[in-house]
N, C-alpha and C. Protein backbone atom coordinates (compact mmCIF):
# COMPACT_ATOMS: atom_id res chain seq x y z
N UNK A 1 185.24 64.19 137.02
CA UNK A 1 184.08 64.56 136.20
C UNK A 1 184.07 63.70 134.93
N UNK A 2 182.64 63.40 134.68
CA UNK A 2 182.86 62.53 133.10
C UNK A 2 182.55 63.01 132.12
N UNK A 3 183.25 62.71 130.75
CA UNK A 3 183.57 63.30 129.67
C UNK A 3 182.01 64.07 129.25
N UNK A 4 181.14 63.35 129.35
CA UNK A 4 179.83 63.99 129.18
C UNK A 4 179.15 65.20 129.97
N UNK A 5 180.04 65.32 131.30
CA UNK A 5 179.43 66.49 132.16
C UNK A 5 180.38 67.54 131.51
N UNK A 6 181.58 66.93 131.25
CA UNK A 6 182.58 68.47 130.83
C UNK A 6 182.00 69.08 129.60
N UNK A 7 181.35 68.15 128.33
CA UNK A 7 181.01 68.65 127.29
C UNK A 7 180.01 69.95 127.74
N UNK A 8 178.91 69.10 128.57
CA UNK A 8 177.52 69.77 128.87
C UNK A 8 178.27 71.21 129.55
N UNK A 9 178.81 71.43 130.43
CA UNK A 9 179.67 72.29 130.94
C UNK A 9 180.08 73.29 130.15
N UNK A 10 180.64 72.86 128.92
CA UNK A 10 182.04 73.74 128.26
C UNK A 10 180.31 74.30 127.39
N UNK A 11 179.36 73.59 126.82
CA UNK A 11 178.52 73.88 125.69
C UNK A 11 177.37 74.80 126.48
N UNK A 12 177.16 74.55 127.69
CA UNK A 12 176.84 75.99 128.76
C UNK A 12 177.06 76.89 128.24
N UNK A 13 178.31 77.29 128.28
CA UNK A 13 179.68 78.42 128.90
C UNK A 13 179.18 78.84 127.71
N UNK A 14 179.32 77.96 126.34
CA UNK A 14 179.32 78.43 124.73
C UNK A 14 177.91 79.55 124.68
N UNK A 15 176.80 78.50 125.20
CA UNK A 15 175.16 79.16 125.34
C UNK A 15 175.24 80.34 126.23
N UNK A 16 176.12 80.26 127.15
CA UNK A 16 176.18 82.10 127.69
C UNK A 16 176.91 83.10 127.18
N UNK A 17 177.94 82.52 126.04
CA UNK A 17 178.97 83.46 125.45
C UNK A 17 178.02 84.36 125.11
N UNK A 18 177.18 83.18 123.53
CA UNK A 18 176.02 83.30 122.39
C UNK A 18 175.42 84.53 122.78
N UNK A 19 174.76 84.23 123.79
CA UNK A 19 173.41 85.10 124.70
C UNK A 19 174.13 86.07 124.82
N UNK A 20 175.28 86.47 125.86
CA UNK A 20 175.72 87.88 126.14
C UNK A 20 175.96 88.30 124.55
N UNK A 21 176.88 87.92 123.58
CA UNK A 21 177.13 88.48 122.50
C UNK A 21 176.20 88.83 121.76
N UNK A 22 175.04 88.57 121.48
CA UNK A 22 173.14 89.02 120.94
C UNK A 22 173.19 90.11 121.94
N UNK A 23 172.84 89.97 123.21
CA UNK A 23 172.51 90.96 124.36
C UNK A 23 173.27 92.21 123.88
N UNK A 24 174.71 92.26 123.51
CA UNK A 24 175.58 93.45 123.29
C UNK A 24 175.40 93.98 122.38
N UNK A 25 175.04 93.24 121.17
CA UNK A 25 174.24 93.84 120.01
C UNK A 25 173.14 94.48 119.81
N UNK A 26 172.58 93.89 120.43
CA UNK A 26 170.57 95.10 120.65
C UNK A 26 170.87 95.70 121.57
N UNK A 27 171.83 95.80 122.47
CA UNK A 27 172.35 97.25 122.98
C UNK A 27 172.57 98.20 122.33
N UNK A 28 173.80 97.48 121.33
CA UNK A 28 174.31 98.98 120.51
C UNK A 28 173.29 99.43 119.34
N UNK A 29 172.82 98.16 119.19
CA UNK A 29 171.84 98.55 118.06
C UNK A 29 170.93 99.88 118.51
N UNK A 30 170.35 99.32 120.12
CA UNK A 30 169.38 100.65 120.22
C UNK A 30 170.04 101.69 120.92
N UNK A 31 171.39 101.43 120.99
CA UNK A 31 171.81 103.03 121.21
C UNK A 31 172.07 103.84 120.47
N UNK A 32 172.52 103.54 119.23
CA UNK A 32 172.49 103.73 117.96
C UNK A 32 171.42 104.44 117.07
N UNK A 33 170.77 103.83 117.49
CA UNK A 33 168.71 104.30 117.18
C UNK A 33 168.29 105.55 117.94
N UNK A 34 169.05 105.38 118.96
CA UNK A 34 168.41 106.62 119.97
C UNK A 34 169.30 107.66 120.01
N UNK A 35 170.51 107.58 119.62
CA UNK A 35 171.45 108.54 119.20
C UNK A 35 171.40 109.33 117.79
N UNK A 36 170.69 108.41 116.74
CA UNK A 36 170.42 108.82 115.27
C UNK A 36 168.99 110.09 115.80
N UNK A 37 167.85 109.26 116.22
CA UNK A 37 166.59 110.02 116.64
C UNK A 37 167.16 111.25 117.47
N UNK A 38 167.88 111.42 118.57
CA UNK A 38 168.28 112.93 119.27
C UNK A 38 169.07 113.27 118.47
N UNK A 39 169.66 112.89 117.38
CA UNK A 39 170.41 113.96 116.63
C UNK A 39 169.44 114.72 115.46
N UNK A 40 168.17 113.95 114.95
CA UNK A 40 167.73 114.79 114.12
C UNK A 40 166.78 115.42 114.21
């Protein structure tokens, strides 16, 4: 593989960390929201 496909590769992997780690956040965020709202 050449040095330029591994970068593109590894900087993928980085762009799907990114994405899931946002994704897990407006999860909790709106569970959070919807747990505050049924509690009051």
């Amino acid at each position: 593989m050449k040095p330029d496909e591994e970068f593109q590769r590894r900087r993928r992997a980085r762009n799907w960390a990114i994405l899931g780690a946002l994704v897990a956040l407006v999860v909790l965020f709106y569970f959070i929201s919807v747990a505050r709202l049924l509690r009051s």
